[in-house]
PDB file of N, CA and C in Angstrom:
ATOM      1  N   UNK A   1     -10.715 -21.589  -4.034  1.00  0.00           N
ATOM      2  CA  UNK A   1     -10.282 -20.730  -2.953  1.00  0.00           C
ATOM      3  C   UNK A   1     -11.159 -21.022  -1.740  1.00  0.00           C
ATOM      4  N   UNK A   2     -10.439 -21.292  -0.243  1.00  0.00           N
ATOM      5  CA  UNK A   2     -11.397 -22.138   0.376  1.00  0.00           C
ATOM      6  C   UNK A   2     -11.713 -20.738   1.471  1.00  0.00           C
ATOM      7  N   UNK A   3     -10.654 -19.685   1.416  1.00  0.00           N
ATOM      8  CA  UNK A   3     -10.352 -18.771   2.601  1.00  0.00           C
ATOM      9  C   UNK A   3     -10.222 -17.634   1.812  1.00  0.00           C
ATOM     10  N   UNK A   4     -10.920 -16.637   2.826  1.00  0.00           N
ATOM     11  CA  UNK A   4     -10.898 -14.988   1.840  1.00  0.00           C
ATOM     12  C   UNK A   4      -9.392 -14.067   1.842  1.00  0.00           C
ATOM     13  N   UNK A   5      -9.271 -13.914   0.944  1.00  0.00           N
ATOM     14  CA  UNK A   5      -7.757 -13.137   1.361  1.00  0.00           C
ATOM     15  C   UNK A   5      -7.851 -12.058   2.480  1.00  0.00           C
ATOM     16  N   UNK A   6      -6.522 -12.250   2.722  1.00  0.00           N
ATOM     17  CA  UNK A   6      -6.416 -10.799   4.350  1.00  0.00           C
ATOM     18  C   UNK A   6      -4.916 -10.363   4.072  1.00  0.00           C
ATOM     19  N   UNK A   7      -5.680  -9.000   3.687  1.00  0.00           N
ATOM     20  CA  UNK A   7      -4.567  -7.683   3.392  1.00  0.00           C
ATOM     21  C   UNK A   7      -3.340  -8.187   4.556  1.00  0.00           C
ATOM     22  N   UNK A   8      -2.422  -7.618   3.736  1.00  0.00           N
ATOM     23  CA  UNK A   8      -0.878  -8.237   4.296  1.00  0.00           C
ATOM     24  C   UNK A   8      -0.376  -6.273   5.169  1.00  0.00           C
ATOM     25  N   UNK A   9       0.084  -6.283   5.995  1.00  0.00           N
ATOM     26  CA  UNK A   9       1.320  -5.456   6.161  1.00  0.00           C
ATOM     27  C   UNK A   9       2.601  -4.807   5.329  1.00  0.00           C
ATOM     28  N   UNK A  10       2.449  -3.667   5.222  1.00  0.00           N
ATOM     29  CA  UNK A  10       3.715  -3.585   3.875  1.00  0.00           C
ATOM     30  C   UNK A  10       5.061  -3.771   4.152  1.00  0.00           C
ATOM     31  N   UNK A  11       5.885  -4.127   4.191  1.00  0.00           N
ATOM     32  CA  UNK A  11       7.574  -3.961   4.295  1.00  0.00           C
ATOM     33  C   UNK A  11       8.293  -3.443   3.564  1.00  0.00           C
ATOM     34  N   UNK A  12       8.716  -1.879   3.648  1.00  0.00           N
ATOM     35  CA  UNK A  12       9.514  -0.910   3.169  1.00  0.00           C
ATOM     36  C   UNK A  12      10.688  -1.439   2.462  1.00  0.00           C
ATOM     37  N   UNK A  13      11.518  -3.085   3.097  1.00  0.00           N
ATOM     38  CA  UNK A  13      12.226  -3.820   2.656  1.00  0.00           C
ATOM     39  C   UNK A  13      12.306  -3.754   1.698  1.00  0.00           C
ATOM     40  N   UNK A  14      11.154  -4.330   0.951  1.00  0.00           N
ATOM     41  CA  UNK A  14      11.113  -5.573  -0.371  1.00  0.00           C
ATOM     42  C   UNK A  14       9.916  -4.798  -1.126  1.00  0.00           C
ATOM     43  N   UNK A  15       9.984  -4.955  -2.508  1.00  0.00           N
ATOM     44  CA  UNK A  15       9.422  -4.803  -3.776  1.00  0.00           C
ATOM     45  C   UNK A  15       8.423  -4.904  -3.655  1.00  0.00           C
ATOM     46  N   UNK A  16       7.354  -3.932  -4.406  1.00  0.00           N
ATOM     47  CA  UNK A  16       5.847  -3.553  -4.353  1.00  0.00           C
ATOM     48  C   UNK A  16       5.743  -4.168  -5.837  1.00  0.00           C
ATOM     49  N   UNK A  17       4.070  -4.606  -5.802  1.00  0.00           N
ATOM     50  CA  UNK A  17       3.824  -4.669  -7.148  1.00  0.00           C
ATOM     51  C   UNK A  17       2.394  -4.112  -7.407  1.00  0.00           C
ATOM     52  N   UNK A  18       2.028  -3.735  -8.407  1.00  0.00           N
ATOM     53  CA  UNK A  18       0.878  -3.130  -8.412  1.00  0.00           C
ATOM     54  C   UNK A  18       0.166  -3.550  -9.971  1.00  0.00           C
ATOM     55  N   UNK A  19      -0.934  -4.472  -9.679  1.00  0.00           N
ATOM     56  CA  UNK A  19      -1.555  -4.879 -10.813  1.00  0.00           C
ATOM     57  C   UNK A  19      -2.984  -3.742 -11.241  1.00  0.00           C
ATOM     58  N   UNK A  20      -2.600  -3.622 -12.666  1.00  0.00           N
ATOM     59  CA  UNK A  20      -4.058  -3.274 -12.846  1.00  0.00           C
ATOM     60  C   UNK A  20      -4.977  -3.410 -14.023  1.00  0.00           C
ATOM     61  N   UNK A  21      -5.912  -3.339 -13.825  1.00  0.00           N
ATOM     62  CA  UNK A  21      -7.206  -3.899 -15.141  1.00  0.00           C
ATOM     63  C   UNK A  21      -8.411  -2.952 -14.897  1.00  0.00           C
ATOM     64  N   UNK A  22      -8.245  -2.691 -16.777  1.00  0.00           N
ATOM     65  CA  UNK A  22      -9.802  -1.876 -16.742  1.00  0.00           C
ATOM     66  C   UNK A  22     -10.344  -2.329 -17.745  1.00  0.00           C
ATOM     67  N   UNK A  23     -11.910  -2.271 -17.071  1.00  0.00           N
ATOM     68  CA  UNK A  23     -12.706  -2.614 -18.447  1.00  0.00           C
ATOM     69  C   UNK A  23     -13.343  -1.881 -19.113  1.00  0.00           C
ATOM     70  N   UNK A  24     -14.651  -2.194 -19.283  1.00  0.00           N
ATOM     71  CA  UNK A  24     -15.069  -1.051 -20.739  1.00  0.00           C
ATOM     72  C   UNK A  24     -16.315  -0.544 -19.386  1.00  0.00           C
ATOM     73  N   UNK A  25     -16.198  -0.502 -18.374  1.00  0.00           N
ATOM     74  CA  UNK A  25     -16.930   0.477 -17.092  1.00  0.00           C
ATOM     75  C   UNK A  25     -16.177   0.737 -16.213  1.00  0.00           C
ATOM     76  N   UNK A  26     -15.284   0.368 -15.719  1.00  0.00           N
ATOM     77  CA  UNK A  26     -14.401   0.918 -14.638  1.00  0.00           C
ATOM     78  C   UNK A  26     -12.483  -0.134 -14.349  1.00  0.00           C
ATOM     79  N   UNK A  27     -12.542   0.393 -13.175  1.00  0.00           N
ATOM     80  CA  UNK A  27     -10.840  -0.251 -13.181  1.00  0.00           C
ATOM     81  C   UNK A  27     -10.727  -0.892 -11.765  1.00  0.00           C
ATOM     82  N   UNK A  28      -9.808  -1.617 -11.437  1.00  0.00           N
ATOM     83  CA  UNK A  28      -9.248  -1.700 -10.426  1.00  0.00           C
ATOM     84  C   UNK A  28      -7.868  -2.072 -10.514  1.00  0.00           C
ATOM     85  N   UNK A  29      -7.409  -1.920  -9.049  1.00  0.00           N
ATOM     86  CA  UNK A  29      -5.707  -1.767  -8.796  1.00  0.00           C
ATOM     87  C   UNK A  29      -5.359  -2.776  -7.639  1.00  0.00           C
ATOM     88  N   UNK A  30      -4.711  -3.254  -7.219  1.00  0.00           N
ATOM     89  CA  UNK A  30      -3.997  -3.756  -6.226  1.00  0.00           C
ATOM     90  C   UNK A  30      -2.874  -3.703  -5.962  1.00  0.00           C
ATOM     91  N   UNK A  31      -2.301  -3.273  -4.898  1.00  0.00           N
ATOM     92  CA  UNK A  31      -0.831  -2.946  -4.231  1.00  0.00           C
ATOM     93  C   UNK A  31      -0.756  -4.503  -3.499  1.00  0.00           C
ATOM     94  N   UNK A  32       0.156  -5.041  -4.079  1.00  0.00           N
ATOM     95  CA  UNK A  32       0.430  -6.518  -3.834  1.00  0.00           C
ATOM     96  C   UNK A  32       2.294  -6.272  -3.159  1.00  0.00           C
ATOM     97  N   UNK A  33       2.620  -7.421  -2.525  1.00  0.00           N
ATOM     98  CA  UNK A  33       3.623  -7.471  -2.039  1.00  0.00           C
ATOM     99  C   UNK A  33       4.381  -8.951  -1.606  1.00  0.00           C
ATOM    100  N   UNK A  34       4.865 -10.064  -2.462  1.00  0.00           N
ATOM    101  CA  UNK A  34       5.096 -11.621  -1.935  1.00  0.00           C
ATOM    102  C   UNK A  34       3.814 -12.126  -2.076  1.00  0.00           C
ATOM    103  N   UNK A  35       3.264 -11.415  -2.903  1.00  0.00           N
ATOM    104  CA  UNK A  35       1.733 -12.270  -3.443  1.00  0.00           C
ATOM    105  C   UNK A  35       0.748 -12.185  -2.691  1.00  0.00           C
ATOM    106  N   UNK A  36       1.105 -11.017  -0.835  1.00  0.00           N
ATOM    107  CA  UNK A  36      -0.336 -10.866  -0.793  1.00  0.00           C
ATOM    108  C   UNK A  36      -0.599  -9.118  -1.057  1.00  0.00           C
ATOM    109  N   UNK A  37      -1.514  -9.451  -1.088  1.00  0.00           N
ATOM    110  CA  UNK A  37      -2.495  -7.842  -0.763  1.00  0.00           C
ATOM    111  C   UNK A  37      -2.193  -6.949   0.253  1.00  0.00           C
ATOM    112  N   UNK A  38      -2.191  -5.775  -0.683  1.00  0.00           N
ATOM    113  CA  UNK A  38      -1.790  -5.043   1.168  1.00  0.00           C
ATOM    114  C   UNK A  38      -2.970  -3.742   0.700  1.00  0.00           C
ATOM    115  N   UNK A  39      -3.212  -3.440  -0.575  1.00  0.00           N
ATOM    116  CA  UNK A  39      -4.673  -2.519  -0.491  1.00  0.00           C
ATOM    117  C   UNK A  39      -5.359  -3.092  -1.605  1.00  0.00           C
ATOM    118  N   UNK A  40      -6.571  -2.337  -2.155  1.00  0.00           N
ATOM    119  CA  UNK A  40      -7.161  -2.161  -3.277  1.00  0.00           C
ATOM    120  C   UNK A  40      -7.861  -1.306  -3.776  1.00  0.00           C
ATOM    121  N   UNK A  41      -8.162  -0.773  -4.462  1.00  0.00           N
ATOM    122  CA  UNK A  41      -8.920   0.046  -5.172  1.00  0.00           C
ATOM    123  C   UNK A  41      -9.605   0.234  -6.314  1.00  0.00           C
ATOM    124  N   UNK A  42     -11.329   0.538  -6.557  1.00  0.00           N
ATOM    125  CA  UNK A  42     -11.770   0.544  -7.925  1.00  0.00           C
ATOM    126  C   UNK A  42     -12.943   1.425  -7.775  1.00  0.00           C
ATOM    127  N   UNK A  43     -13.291   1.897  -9.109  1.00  0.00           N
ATOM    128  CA  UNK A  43     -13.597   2.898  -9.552  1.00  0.00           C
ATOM    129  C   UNK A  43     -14.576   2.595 -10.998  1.00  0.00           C
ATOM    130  N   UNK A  44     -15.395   3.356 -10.832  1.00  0.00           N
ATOM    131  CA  UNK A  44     -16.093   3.313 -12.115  1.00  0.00           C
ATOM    132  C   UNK A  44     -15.671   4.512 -12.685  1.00  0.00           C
ATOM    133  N   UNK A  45     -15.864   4.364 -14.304  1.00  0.00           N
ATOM    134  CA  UNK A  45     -15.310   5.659 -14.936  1.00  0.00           C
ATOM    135  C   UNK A  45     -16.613   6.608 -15.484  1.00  0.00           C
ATOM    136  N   UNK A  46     -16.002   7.581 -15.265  1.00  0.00           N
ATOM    137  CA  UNK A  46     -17.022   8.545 -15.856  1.00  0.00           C
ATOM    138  C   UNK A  46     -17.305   8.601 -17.221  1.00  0.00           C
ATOM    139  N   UNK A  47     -18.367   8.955 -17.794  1.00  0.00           N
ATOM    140  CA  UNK A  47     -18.797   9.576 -19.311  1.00  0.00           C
ATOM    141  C   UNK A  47     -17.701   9.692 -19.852  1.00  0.00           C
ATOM    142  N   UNK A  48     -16.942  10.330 -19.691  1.00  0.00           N
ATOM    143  CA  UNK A  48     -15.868  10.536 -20.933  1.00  0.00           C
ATOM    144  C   UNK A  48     -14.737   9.332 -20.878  1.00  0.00           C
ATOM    145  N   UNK A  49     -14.308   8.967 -19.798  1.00  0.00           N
ATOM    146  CA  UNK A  49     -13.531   7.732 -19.538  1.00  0.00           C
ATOM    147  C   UNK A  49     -14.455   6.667 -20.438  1.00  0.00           C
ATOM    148  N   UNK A  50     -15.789   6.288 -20.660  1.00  0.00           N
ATOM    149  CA  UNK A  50     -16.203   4.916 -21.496  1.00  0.00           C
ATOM    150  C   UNK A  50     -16.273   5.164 -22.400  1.00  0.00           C
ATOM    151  N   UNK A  51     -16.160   6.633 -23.379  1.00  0.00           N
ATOM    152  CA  UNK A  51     -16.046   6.791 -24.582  1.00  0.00           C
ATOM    153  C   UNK A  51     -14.039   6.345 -25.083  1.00  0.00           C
ATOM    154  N   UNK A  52     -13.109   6.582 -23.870  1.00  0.00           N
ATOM    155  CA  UNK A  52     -12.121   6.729 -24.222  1.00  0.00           C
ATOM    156  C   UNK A  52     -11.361   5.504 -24.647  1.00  0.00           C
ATOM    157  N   UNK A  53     -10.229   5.217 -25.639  1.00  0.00           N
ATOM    158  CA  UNK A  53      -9.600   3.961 -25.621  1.00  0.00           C
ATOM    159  C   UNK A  53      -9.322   2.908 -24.569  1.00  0.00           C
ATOM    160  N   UNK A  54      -9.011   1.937 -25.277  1.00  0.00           N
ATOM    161  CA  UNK A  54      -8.638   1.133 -23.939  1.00  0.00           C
ATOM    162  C   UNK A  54      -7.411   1.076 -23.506  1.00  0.00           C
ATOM    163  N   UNK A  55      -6.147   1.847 -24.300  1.00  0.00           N
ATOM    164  CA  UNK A  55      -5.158   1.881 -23.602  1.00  0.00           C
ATOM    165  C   UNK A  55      -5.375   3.364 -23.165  1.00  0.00           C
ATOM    166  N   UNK A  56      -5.761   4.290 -22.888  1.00  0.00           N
ATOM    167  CA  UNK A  56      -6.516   5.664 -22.309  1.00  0.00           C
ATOM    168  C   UNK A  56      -6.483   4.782 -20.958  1.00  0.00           C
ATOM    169  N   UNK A  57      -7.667   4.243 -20.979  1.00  0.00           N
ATOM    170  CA  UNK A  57      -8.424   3.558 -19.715  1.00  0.00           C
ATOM    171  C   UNK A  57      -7.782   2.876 -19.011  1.00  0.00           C
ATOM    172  N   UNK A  58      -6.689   1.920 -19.491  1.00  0.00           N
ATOM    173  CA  UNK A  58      -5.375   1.608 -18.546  1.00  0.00           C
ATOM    174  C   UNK A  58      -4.379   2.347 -18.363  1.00  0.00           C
ATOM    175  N   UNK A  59      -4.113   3.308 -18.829  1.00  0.00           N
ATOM    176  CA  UNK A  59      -3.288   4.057 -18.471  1.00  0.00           C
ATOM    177  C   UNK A  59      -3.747   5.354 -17.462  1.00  0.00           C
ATOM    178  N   UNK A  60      -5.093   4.955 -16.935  1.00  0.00           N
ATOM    179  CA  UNK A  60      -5.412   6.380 -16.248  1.00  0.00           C
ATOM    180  C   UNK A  60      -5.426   5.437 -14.959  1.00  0.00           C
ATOM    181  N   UNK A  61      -5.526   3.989 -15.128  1.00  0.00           N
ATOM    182  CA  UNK A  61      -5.645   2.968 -13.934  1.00  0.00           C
ATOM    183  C   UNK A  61      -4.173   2.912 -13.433  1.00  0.00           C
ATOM    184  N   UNK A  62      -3.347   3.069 -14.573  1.00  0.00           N
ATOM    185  CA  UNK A  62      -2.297   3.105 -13.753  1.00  0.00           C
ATOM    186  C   UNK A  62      -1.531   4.167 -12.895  1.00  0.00           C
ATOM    187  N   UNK A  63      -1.985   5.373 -13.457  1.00  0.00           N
ATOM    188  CA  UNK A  63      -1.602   6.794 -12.850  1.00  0.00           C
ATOM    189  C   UNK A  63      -2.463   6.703 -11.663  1.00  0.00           C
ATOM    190  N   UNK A  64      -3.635   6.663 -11.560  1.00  0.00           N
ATOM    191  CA  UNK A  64      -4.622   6.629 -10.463  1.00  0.00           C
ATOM    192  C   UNK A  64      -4.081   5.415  -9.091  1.00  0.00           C
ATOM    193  N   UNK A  65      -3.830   4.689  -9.922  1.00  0.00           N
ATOM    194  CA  UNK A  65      -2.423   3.207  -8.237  1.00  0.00           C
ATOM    195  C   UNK A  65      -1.609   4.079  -7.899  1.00  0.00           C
ATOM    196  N   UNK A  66      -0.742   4.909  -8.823  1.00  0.00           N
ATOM    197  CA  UNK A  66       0.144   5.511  -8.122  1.00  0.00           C
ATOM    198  C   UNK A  66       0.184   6.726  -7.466  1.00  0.00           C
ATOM    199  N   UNK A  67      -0.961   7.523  -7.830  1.00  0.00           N
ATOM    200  CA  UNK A  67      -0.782   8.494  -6.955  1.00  0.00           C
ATOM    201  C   UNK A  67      -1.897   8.054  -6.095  1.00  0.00           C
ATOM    202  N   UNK A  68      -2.916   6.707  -5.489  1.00  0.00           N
ATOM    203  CA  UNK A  68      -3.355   7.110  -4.715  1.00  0.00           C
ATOM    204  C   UNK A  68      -2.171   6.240  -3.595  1.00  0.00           C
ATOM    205  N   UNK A  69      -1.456   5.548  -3.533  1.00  0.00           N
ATOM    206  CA  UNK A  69      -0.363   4.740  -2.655  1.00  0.00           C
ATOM    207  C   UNK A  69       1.139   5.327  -2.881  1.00  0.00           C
ATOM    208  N   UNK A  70       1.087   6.672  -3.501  1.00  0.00           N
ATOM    209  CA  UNK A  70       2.783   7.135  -3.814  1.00  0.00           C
ATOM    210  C   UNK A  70       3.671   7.196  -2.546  1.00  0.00           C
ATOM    211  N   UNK A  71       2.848   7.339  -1.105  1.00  0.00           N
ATOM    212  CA  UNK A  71       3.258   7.341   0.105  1.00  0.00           C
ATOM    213  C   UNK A  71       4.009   5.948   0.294  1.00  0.00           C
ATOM    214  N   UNK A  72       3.131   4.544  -0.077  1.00  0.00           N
ATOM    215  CA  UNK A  72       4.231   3.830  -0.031  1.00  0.00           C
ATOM    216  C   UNK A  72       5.065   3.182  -1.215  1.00  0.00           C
ATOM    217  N   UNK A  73       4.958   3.661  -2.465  1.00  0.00           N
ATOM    218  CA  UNK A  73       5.752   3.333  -3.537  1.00  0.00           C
ATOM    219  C   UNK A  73       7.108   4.415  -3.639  1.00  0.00           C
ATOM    220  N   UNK A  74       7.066   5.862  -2.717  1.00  0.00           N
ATOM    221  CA  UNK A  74       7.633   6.917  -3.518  1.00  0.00           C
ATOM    222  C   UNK A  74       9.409   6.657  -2.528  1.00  0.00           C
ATOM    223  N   UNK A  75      10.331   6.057  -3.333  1.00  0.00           N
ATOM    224  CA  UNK A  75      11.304   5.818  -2.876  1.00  0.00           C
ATOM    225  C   UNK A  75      12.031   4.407  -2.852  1.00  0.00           C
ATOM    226  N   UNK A  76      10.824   3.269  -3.082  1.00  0.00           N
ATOM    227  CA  UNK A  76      10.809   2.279  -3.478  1.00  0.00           C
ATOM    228  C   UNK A  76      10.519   1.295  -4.657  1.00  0.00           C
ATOM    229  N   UNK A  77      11.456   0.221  -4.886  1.00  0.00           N
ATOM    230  CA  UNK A  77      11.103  -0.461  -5.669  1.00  0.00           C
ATOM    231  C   UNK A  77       9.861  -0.801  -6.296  1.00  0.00           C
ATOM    232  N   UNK A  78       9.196  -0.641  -7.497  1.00  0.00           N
ATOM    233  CA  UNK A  78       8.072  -1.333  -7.644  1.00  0.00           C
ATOM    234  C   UNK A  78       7.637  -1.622  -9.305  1.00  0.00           C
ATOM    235  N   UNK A  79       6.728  -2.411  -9.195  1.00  0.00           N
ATOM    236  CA  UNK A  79       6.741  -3.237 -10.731  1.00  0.00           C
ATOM    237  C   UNK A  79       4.930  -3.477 -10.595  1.00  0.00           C
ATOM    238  N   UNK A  80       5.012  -3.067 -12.279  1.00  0.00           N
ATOM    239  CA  UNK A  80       3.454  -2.773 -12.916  1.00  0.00           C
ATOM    240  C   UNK A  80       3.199  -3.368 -13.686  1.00  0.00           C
ATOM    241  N   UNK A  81       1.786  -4.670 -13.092  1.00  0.00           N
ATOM    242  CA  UNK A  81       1.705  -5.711 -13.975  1.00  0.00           C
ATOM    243  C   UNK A  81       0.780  -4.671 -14.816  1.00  0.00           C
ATOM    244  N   UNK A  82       0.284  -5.099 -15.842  1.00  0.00           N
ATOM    245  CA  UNK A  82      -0.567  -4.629 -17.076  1.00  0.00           C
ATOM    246  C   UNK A  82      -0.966  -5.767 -18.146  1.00  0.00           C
ATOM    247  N   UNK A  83      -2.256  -5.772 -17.891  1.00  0.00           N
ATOM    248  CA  UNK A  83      -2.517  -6.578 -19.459  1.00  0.00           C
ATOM    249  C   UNK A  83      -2.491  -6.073 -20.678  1.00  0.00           C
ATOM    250  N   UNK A  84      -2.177  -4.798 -20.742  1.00  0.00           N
ATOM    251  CA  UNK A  84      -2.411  -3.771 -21.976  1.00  0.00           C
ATOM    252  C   UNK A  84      -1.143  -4.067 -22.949  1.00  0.00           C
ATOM    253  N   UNK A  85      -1.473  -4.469 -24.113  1.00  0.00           N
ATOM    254  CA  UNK A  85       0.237  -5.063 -24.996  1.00  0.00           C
ATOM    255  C   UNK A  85       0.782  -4.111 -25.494  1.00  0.00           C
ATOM    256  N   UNK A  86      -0.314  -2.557 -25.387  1.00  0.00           N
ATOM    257  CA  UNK A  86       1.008  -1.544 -25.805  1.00  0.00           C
ATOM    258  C   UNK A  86       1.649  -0.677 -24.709  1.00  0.00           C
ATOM    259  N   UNK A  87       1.294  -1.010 -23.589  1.00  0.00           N
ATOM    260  CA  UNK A  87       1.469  -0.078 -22.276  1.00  0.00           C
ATOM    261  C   UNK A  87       2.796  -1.203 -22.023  1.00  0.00           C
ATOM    262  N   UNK A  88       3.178  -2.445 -21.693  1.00  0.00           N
ATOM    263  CA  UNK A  88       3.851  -3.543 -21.481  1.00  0.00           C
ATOM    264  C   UNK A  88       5.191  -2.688 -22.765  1.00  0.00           C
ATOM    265  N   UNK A  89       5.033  -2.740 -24.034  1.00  0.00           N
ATOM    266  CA  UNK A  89       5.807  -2.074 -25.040  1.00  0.00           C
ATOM    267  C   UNK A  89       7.006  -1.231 -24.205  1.00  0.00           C
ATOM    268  N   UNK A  90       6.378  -0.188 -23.188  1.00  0.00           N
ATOM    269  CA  UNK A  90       7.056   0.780 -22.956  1.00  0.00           C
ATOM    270  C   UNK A  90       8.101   0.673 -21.744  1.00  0.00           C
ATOM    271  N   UNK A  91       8.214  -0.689 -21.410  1.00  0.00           N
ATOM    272  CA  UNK A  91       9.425  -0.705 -20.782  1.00  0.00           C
ATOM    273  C   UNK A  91      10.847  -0.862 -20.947  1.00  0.00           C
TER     274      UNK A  91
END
């Protein structure tokens, strides 16, 4: 990678995507859109979050993308990458 990425503009148009990954200390999210970036967000988890599973812990990463960007997901298309193989199950 020779150049730092630069957050994109959103277009109400076209399809949101929102990736997310947590590990065994915290999470992060990205609101992606045509492959670039348009936010991000991460978080370390509290005491009870590093005792909790790891599909717990992705699944609170994924509630936490959406309600902190529901302003621009709520009405629009959008798709949730996940590495989690039982969260992926539930579509």
């Amino acid at each position: 990678m020779t150049e730092s990425p630069v957050l994109a503009l959103p277009n109400f148009e076209q399809e949101f995507f929102v990736e997310t990954d947590a590990s065994g200390s915290g999470m992060g999210v990205v609101l992606l859109q045509n492959g670039h970036p348009i936010s991000y967000h991460s978080k370390k988890f509290c005491p009870r979050f590093l005792q909790a599973s790891t599909y717990v812990r992705e699944l609170h990463a994924i509630t936490s993308a959406i309600k902190k960007w529901r302003t621009y997901l709520l009405g629009n298309k959008f798709t949730i990458h996940t590495d989690q193989r039982s969260l992926k199950e539930l579509t």
